[in-house]
Protein backbone atom coordinates (compact mmCIF):
# COMPACT_ATOMS: atom_id res chain seq x y z
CA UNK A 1 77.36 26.01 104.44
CA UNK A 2 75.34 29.29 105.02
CA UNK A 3 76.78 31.20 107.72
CA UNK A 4 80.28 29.28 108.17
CA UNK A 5 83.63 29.32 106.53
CA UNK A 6 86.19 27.09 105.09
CA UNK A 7 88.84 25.96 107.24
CA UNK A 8 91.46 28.36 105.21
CA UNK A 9 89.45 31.16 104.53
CA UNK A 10 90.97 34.48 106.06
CA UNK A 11 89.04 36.75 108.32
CA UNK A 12 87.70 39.77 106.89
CA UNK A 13 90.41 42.84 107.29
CA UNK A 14 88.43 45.41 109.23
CA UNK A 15 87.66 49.03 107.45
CA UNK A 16 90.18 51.58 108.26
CA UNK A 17 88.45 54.09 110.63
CA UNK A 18 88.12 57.03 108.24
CA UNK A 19 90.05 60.34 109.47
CA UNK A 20 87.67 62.67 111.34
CA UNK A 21 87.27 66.45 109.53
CA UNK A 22 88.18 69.47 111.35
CA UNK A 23 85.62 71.27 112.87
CA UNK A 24 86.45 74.29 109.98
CA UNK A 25 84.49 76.97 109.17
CA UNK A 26 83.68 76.83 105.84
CA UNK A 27 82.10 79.93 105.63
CA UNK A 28 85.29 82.04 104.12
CA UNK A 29 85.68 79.45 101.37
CA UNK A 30 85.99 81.37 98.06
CA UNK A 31 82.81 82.99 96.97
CA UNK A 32 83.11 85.13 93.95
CA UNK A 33 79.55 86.40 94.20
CA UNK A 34 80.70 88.49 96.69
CA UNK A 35 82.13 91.72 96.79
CA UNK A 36 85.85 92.19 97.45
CA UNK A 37 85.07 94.10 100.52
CA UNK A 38 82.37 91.51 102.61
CA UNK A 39 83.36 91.29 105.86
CA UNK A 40 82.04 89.85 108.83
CA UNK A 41 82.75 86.24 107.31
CA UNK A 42 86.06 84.25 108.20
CA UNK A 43 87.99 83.48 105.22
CA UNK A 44 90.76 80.98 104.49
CA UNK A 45 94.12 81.69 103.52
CA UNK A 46 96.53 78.70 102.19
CA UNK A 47 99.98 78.41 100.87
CA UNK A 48 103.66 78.92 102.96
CA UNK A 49 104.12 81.96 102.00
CA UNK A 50 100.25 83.73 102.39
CA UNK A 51 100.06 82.13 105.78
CA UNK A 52 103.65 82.93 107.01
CA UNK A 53 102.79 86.83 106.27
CA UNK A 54 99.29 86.48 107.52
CA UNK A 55 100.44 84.63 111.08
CA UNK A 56 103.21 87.60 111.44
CA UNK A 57 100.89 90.30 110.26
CA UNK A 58 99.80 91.91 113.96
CA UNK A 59 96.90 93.55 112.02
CA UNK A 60 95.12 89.81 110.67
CA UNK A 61 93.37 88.13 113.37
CA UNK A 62 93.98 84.12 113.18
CA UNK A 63 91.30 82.25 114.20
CA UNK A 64 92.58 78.68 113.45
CA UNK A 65 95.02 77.14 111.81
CA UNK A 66 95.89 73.43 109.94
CA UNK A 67 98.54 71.97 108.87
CA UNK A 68 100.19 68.84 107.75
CA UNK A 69 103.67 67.98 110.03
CA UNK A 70 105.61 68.41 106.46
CA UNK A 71 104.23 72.22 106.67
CA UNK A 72 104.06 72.16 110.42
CA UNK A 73 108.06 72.29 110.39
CA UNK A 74 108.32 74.67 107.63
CA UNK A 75 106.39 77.48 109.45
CA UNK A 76 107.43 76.54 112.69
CA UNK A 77 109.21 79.87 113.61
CA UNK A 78 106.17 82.18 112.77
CA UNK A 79 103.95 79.88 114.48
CA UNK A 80 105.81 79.91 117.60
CA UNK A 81 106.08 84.02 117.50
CA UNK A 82 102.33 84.56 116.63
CA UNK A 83 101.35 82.25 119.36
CA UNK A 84 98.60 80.06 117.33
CA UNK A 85 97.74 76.87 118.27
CA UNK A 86 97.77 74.14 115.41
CA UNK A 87 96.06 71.68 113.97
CA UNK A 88 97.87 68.67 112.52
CA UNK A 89 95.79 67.15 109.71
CA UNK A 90 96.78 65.11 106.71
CA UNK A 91 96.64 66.41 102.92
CA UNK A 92 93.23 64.93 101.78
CA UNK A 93 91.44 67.15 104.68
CA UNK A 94 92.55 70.26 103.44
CA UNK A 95 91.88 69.25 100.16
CA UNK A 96 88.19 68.56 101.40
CA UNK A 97 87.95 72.59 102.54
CA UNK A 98 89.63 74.60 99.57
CA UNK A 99 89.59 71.40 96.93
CA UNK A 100 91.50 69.29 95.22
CA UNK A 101 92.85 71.81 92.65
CA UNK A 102 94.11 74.82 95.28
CA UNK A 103 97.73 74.30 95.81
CA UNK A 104 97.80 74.85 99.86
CA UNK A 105 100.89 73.20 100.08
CA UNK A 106 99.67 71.26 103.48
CA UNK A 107 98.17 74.60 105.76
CA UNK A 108 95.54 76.74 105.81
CA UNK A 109 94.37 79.56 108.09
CA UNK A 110 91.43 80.23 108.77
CA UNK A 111 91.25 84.59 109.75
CA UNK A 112 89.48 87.39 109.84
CA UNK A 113 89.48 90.06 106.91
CA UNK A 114 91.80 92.74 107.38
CA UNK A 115 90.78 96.41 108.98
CA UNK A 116 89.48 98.38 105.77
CA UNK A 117 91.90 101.35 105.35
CA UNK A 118 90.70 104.74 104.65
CA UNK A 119 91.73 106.30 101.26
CA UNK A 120 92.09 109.41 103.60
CA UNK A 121 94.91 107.27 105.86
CA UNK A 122 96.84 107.62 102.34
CA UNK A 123 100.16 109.85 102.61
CA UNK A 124 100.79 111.74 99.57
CA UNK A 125 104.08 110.55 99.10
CA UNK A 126 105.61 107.72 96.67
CA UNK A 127 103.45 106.17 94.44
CA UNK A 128 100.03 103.52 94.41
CA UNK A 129 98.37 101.33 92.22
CA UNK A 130 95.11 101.89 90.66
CA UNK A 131 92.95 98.77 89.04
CA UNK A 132 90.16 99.99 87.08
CA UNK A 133 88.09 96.71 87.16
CA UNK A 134 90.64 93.80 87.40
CA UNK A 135 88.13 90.56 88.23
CA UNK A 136 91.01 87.67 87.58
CA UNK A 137 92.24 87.45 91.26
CA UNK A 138 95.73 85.95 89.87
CA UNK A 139 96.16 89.21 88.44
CA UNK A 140 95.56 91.14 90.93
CA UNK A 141 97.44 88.70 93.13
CA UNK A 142 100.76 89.35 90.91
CA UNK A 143 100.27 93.38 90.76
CA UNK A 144 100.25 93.04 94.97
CA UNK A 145 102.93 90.88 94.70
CA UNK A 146 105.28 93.25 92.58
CA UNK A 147 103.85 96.06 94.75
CA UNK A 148 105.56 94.76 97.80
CA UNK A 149 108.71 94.12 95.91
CA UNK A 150 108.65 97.75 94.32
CA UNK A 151 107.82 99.36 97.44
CA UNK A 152 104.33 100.58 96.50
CA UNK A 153 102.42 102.40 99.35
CA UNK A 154 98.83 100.50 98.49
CA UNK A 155 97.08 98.85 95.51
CA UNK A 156 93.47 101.09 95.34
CA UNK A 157 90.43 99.41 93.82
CA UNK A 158 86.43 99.42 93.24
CA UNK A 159 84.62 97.33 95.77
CA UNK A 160 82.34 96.08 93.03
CA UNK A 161 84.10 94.17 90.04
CA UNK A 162 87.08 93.56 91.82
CA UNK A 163 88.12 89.58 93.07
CA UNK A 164 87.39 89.05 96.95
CA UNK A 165 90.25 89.36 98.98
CA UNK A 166 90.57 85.60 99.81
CA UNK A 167 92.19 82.22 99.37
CA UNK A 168 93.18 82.32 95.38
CA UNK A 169 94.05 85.82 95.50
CA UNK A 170 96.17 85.69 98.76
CA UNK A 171 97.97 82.63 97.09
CA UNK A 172 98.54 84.29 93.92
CA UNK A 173 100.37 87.53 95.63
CA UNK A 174 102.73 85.15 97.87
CA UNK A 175 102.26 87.01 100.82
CA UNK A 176 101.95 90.50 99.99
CA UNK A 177 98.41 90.78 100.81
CA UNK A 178 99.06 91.10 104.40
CA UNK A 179 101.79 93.66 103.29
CA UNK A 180 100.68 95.96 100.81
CA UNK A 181 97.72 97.57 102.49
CA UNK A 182 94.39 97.50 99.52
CA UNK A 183 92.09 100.28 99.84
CA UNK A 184 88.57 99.28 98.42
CA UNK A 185 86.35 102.64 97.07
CA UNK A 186 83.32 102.75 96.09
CA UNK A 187 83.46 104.85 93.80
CA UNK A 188 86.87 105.15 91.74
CA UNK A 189 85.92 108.28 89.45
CA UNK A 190 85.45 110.42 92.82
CA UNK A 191 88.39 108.19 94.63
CA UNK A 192 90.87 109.18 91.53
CA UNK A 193 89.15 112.68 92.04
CA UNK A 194 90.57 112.90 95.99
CA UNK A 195 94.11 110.99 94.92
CA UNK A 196 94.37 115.00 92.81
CA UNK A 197 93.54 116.49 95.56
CA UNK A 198 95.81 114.93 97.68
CA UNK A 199 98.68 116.05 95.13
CA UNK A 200 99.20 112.98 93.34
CA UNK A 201 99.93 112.86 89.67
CA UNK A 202 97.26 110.00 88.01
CA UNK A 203 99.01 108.10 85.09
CA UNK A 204 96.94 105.76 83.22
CA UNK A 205 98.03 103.19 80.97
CA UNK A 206 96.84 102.72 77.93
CA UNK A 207 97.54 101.31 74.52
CA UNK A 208 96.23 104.34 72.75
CA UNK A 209 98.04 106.91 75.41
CA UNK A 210 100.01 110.01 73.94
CA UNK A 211 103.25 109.31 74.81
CA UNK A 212 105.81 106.11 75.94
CA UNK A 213 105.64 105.82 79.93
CA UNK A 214 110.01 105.67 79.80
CA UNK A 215 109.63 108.87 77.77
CA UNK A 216 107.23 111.14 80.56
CA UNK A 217 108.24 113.73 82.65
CA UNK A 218 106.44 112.78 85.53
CA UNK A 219 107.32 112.79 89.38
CA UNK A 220 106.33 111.64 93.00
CA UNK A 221 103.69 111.14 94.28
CA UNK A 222 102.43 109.06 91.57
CA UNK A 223 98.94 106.74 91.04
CA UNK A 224 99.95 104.31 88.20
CA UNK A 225 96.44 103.76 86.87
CA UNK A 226 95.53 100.09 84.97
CA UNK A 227 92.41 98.56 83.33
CA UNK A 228 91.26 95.15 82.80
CA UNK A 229 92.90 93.08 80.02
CA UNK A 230 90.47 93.06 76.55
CA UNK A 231 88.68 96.37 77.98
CA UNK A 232 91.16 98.63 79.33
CA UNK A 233 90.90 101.55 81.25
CA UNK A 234 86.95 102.74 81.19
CA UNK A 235 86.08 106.14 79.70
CA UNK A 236 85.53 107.78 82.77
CA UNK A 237 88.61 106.54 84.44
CA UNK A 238 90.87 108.02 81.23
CA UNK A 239 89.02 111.28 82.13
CA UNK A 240 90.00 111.30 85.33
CA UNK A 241 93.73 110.69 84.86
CA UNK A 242 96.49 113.61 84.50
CA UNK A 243 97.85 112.25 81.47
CA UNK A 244 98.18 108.57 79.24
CA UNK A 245 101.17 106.72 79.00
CA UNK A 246 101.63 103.40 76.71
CA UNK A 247 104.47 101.08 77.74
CA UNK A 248 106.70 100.67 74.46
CA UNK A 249 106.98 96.78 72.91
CA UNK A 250 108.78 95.72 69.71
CA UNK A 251 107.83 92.55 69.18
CA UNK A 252 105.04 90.58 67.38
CA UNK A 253 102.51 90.58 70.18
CA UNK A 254 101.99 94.47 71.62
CA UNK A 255 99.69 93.98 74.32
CA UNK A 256 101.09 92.93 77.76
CA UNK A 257 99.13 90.97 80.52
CA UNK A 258 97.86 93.50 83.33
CA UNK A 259 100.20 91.99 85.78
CA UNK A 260 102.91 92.55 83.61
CA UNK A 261 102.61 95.87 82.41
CA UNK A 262 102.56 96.59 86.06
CA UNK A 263 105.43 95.22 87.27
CA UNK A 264 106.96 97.36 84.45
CA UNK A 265 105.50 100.42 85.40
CA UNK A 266 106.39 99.92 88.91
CA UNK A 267 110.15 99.23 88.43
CA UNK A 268 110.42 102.39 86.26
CA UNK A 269 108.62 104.32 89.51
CA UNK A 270 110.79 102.91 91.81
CA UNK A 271 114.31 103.50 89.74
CA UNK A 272 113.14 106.25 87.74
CA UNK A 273 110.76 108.98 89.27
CA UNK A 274 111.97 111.35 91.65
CA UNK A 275 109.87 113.40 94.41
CA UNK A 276 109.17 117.00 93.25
């Protein structure tokens, strides 16, 4: 009979009331067509470790901040010292803000970019990293990362052709973006031009350089000076370096990811070089 129901039929269940979204900015979700240094925009951080450093950096300003209870827990101590308030959520609504394939590992932040620091702020003393043109932001994610375990005083880059200073990148260098401090230039020729003047000895790395990097005489304060993987160092940027080292290998394949040959260079800086 239309419009009734047999005497054992079973109610329909009623639909689950779906989860409300945050009210999240969007607006710092990762945008690659933008340069490394827009500001003005909030962007989102995710991961334990980015958002720990971020929430105890006194220099980022938080503006809100999610997390599942699992990840609630875990960064309960920095939470309570930088004073945020939280957001519990559940998995699939941060999935819906950075998607399905970021590993946030249950929390975002949403923050402020940092404070751009001067190139003139610099102290001529230990020694930086120069990327000539690094776009992958896992790369430059890993050099930050080994520059905060090597102790290097700031990662310098172009603000054109480098990876925005966001989500992927922040993830990738496991915190050290809100420790290493990254000084964007605009232009890198007349940036590696004032890193001379400031006494600093420019090394590039190269595959063609003169000498091996374990073999230089150099000393502190030293710019370790790296290209883009396939390309290399530009023309321009070779010219503008003191000398060019290559990093010895012996086996079968020569060339060394970016990140890599960093972390190299930066151990031998750190355990090798002395001050002059």
């Amino acid at each position: 009979m239309k419009g009734g129901s047999s005497p054992g039929a079973q109610p329909m269940p009623r639909p689950k009331k779906k989860p409300q979204k945050p009210h999240f900015s969007r607006r710092g979700a990762e945008n690659r067509r933008k340069p490394a240094s827009a500001g003005g925009e909030s962007i989102l951080l995710y991961g334990l470790h980015a958002v720990e450093t971020a929430l105890l950096n006194p220099r980022r300003k938080v503006m809100r901040a999610i997390a599942t209870e699992n990840a609630a827990r875990r960064l309960e101590a920095p939470l309570r010292k930088s004073g945020v308030a939280l957001e519990l959520v559940i998995p699939r609504q941060l999935d819906r803000l950075v998607g399905p394939d970021a590993v946030h590992q249950g929390v975002i932040l949403e923050v402020a970019p940092l404070p751009p620091v001067s190139l003139d702020a610099l102290k001529p003393e230990g020694f930086v990293i120069v990327l000539d043109q690094v776009t992958d932001p896992h790369n430059v994610g890993a050099v930050l990362r080994s520059a905060a375990a090597f102790g290097a005083s700031a990662l310098i880059m172009p603000e054109r052709h480098s990876p925005p200073l966001t989500g992927v990148l922040a993830k990738s260098a496991s915190g050290a973006l809100d420790v290493v401090p990254v000084i964007l230039v605009g232009n890198l020729a007349q940036a590696m031009a004032k890193l001379g003047e400031q006494g600093f000895l420019r090394v590039g790395l190269a595959e063609e350089g003169s000498g091996a990097l374990e073999d230089a005489e150099l000393a502190l304060p030293l710019a370790l000076v790296l290209g883009a993987e396939g390309k290399g160092l530009r023309q321009l940027t070779k010219e503008s370096c003191d000398r060019l080292c290559r990093i010895s290998t012996q086996g079968p394949l020569a060339s060394l990811n970016v990140s890599n040959a960093a972390a190299i260079a930066m151990h031998w800086a750190a355990t090798t070089v002395k001050s002059r």
